[in-house]
C-alpha atoms as a PDB file:
ATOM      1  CA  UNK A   1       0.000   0.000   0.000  1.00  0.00           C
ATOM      2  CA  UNK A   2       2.875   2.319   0.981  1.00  0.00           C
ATOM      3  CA  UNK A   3       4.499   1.576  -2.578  1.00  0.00           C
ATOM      4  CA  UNK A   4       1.179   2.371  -4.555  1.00  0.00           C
ATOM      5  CA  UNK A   5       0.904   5.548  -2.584  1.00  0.00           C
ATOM      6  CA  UNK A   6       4.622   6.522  -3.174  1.00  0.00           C
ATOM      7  CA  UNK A   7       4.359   5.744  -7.098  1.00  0.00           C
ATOM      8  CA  UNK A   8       1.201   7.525  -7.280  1.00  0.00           C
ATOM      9  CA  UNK A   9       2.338  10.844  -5.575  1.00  0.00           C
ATOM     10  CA  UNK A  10       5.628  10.298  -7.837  1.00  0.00           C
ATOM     11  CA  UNK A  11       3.255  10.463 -10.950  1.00  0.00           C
ATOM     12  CA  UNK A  12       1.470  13.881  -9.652  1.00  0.00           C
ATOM     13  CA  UNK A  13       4.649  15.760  -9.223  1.00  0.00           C
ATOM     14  CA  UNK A  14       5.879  14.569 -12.540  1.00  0.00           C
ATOM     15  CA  UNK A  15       2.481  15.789 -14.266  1.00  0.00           C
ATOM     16  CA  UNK A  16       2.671  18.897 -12.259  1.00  0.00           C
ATOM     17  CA  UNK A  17       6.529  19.143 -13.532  1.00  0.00           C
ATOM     18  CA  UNK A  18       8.637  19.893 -16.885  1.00  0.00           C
ATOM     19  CA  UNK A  19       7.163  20.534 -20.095  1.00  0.00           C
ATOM     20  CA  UNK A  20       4.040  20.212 -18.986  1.00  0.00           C
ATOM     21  CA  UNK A  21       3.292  22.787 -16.659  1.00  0.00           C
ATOM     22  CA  UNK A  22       5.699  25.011 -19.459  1.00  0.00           C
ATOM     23  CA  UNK A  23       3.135  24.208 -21.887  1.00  0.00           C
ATOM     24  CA  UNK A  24       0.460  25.487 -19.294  1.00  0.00           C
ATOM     25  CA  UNK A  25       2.158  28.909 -19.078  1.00  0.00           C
ATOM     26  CA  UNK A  26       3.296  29.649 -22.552  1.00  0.00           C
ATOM     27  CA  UNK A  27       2.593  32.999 -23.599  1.00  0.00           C
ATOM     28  CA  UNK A  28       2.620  35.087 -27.133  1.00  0.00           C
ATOM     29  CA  UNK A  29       5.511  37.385 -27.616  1.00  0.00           C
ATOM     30  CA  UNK A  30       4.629  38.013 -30.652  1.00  0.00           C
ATOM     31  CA  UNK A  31       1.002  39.272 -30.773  1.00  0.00           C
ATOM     32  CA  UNK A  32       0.572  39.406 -34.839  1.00  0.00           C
ATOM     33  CA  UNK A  33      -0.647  42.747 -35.432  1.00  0.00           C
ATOM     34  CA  UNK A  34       2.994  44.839 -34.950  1.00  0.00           C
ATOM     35  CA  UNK A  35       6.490  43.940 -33.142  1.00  0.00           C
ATOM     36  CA  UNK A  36       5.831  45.222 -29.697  1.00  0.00           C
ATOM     37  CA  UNK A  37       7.902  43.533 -26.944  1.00  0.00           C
ATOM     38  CA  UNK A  38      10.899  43.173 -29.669  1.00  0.00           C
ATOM     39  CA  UNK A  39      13.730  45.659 -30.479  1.00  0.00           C
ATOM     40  CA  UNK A  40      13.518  46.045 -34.148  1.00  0.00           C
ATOM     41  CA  UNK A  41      16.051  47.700 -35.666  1.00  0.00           C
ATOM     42  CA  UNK A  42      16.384  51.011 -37.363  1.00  0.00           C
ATOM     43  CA  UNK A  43      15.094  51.820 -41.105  1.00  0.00           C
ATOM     44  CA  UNK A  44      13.702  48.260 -40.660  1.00  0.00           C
ATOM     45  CA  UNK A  45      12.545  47.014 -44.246  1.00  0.00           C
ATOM     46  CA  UNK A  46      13.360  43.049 -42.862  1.00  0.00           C
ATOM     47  CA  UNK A  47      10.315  42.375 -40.224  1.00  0.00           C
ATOM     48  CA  UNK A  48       7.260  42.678 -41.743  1.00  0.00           C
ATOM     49  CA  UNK A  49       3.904  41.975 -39.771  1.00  0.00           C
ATOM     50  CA  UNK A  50       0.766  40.992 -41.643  1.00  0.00           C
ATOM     51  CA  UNK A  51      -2.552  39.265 -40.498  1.00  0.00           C
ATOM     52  CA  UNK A  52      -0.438  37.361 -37.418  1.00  0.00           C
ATOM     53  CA  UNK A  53       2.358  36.458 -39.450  1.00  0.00           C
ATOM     54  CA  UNK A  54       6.145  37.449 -39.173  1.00  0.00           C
ATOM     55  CA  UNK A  55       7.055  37.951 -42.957  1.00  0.00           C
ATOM     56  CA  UNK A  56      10.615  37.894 -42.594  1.00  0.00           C
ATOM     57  CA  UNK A  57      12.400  39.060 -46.343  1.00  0.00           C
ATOM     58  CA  UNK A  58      15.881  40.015 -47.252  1.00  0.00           C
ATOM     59  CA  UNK A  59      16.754  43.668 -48.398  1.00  0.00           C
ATOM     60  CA  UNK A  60      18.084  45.291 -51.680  1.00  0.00           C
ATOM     61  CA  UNK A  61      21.836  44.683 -50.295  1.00  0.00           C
ATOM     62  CA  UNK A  62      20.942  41.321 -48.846  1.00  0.00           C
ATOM     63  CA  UNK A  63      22.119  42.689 -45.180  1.00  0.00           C
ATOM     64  CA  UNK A  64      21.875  40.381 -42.613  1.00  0.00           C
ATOM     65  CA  UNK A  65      19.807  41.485 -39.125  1.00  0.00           C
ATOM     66  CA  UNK A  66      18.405  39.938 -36.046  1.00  0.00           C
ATOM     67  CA  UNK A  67      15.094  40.669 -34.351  1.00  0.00           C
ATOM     68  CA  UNK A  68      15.512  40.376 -30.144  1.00  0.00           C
ATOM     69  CA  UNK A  69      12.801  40.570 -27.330  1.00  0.00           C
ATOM     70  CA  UNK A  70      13.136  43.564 -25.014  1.00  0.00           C
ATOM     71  CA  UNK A  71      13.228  40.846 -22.616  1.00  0.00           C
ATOM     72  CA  UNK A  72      15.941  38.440 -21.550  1.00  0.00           C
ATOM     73  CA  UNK A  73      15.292  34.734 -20.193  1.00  0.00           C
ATOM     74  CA  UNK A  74      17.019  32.443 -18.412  1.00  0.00           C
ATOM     75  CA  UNK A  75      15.332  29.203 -18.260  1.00  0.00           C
ATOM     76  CA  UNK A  76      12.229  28.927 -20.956  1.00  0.00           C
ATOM     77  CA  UNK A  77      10.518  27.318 -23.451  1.00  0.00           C
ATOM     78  CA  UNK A  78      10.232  28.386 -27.109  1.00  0.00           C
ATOM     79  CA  UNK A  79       7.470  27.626 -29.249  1.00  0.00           C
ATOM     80  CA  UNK A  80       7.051  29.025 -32.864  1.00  0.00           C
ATOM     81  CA  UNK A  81       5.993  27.702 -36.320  1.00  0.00           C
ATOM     82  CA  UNK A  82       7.860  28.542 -39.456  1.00  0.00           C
ATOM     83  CA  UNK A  83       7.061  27.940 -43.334  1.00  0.00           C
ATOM     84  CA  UNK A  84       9.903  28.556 -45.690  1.00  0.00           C
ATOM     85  CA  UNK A  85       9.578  31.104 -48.504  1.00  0.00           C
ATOM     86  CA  UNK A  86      12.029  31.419 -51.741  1.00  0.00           C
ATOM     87  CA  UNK A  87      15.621  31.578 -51.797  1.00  0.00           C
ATOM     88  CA  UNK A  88      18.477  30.190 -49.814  1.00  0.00           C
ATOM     89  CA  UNK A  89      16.952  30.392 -46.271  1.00  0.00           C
ATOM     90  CA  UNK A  90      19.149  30.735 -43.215  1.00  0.00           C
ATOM     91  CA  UNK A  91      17.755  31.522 -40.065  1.00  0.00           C
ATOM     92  CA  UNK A  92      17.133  30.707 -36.648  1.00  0.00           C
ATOM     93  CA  UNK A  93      16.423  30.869 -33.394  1.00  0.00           C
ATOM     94  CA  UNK A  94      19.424  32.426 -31.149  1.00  0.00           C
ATOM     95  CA  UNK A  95      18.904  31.284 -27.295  1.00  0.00           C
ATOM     96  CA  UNK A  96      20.475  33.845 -24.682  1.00  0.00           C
ATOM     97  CA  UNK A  97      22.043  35.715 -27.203  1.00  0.00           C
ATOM     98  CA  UNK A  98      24.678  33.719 -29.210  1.00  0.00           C
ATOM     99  CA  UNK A  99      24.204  29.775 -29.117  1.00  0.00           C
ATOM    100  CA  UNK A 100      21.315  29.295 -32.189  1.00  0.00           C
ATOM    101  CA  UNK A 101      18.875  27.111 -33.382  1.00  0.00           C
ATOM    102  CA  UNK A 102      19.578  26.755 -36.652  1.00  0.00           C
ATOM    103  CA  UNK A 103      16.557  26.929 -39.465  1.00  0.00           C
ATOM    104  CA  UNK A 104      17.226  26.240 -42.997  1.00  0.00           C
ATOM    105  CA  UNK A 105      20.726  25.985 -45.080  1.00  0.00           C
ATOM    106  CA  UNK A 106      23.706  26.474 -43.050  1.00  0.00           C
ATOM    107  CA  UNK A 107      25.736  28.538 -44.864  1.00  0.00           C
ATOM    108  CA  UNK A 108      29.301  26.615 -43.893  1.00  0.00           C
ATOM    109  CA  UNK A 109      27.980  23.304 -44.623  1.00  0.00           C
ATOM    110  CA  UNK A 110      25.892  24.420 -47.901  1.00  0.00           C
ATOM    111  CA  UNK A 111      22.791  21.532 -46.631  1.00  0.00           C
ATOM    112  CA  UNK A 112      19.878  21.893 -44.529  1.00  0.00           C
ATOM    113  CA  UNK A 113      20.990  22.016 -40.597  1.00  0.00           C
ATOM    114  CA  UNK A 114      17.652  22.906 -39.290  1.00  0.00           C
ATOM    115  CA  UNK A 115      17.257  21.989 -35.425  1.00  0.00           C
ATOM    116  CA  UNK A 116      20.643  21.932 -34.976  1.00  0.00           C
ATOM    117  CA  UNK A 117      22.658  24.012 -32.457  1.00  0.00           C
ATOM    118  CA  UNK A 118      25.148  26.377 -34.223  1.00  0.00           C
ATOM    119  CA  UNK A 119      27.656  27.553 -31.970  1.00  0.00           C
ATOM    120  CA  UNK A 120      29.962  30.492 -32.662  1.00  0.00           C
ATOM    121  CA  UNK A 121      33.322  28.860 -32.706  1.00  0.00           C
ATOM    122  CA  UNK A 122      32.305  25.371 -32.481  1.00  0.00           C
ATOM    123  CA  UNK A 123      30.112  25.327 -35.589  1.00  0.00           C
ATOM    124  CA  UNK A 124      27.457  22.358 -35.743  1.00  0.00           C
ATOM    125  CA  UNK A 125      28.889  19.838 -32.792  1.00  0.00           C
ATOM    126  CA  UNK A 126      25.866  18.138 -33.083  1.00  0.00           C
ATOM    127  CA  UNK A 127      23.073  17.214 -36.277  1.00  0.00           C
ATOM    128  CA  UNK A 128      19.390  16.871 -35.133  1.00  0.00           C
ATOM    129  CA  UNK A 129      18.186  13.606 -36.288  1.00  0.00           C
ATOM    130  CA  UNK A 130      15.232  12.665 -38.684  1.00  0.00           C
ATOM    131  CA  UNK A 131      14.856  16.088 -39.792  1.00  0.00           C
ATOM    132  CA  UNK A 132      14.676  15.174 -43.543  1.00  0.00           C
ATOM    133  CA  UNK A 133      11.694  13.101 -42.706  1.00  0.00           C
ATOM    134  CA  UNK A 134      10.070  16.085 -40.219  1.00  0.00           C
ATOM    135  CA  UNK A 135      10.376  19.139 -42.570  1.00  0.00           C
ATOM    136  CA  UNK A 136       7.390  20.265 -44.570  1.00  0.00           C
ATOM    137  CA  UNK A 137       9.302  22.372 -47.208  1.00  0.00           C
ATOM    138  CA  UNK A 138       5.835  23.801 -48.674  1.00  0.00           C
ATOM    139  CA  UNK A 139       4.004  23.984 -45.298  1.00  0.00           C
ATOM    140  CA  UNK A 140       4.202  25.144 -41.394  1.00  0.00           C
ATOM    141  CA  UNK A 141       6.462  23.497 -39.208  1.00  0.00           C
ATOM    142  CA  UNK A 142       6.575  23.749 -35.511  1.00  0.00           C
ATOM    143  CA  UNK A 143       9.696  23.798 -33.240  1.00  0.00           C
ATOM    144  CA  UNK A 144       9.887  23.580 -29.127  1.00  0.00           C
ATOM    145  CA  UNK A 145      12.784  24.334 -27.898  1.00  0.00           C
ATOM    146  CA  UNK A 146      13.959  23.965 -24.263  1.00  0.00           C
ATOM    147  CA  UNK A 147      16.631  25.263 -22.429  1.00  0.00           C
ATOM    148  CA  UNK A 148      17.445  24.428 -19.217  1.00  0.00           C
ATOM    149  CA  UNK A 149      20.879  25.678 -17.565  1.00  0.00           C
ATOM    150  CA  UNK A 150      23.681  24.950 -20.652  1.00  0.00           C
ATOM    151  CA  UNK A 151      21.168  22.125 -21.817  1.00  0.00           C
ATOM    152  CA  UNK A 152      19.350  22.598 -25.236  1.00  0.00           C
ATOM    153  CA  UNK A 153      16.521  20.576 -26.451  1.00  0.00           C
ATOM    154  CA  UNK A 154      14.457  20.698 -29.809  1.00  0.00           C
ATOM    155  CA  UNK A 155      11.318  18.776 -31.232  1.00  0.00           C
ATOM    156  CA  UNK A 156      10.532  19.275 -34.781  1.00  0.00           C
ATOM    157  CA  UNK A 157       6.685  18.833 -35.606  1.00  0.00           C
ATOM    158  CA  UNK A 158       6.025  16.825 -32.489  1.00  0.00           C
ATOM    159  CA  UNK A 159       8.764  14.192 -32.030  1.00  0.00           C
ATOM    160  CA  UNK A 160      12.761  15.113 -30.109  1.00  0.00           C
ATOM    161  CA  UNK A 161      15.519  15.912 -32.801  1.00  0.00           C
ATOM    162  CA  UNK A 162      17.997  17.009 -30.642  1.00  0.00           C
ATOM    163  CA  UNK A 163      19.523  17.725 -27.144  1.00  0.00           C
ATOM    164  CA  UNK A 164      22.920  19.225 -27.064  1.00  0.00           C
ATOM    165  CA  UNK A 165      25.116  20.541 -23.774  1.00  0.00           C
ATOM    166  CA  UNK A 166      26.647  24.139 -24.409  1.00  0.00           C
ATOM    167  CA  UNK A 167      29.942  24.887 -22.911  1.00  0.00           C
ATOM    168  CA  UNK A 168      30.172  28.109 -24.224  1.00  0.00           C
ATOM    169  CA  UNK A 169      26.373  29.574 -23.481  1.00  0.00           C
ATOM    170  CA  UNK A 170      25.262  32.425 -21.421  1.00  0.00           C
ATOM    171  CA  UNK A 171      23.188  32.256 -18.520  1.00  0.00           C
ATOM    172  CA  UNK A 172      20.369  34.811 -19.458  1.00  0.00           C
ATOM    173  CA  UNK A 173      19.630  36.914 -21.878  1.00  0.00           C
ATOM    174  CA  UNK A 174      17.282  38.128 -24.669  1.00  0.00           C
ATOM    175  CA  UNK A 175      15.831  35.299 -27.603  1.00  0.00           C
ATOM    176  CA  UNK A 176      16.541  35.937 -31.355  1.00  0.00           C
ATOM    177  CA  UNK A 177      15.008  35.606 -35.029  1.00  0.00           C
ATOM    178  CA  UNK A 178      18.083  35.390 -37.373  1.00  0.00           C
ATOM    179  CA  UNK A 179      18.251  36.650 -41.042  1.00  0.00           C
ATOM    180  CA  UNK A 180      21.078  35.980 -42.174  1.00  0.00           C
ATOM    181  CA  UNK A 181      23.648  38.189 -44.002  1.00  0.00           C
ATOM    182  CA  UNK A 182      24.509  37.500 -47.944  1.00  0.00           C
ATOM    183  CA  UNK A 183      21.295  35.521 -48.790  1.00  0.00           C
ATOM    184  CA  UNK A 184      18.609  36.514 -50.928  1.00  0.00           C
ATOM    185  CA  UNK A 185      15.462  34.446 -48.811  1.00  0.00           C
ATOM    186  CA  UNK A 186      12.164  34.301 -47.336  1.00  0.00           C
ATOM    187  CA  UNK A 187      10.425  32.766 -44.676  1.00  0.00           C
ATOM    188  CA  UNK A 188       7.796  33.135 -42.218  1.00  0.00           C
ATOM    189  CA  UNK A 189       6.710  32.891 -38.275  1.00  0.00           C
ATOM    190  CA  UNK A 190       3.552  32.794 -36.461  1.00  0.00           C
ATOM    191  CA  UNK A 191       2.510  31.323 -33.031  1.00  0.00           C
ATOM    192  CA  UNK A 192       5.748  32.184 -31.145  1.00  0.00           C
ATOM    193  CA  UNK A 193       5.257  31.604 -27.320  1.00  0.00           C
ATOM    194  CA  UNK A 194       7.611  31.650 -24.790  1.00  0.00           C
ATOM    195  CA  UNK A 195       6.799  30.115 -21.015  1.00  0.00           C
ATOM    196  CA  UNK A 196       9.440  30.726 -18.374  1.00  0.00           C
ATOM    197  CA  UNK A 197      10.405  27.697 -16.413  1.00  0.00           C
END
């Protein structure tokens, strides 16, 4: 009787714990109608907002630029969807600051990397897995990412890709929407959440 009690109060912390009470506190930080909440940069031609979408589109002189909240984080959860445009896309989702999620082509590596850490100095140390099979190349995708401490953890359209360790990571600051420099591209966001852990 003792066991069965034990087990079952072991089971109600765990459903009371982790992703699942993230999930129950995710909230938009991007609210579809303008880019409140972020620190868009000056002139900006690059972040576009139309009917709840993030329309995301290189400039004239393909320059490269990164949307940040106003806010910084230090444990959270990420949720977002994405559908790829035209051209070479390369973007992501920077965690902190520098460590990234990578979406689309990496531009070293000249092949899709998407859900795979890039780290500035490191490059890819490790390749999500199953992504080929995951990606919708005409339609939305959805990514979760977690990160908790130096640990990083992303699910492509519902199943785990990749979990990666950063050595090199900072302990708080502000999330990131990469478009990156030299590439003539297009892709779009809607439905990104954030909830604190």
């Amino acid at each position: 009787m003792k066991t069965s009690t034990f087990c079952l109060a072991i089971a109600i912390a765990m459903a009371f714990s982790g992703p699942l009470s993230a999930e129950e506190k995710l909230i938009p930080i991007f609210n579809g109608k303008d880019l409140t909440g972020w620190n868009a940069p000056e002139n900006n031609i690059w972040w576009l907002v139309n009917d709840g979408i993030l329309q995301v589109r290189s400039g004239p002189d393909k320059k490269g630029s990164i949307l940040w909240t106003e806010k910084d984080y230090e444990d959270f959860v990420v949720e977002l969807e994405f559908k790829f445009g035209e051209g070479t896309i390369d973007s992501g989702v920077h965690l902190r600051n520098e460590d990234q999620i990578q979406i689309g082509i990496s531009g070293s590596l000249k092949r899709d990397m998407t859900a795979s850490p890039y780290i500035p100095g490191k490059g890819y140390p490790v390749e999500a897995e199953g992504v080929k099979d995951l990606l919708k190349l005409d339609d939305w995708n959805h990514m979760r990412i977690e990160v908790r401490g130096m640990e990083y953890t992303c699910w492509l359209n519902g199943k785990r890709v990749m979990t990666y360790t950063s050595d090199t990571g900072k302990p708080k600051g502000p999330i990131g929407i990469q478009l990156h420099g030299d590439r003539d591209m297009s892709i779009d966001y809607r439905e990104i959440k954030v909830g604190e852990l």
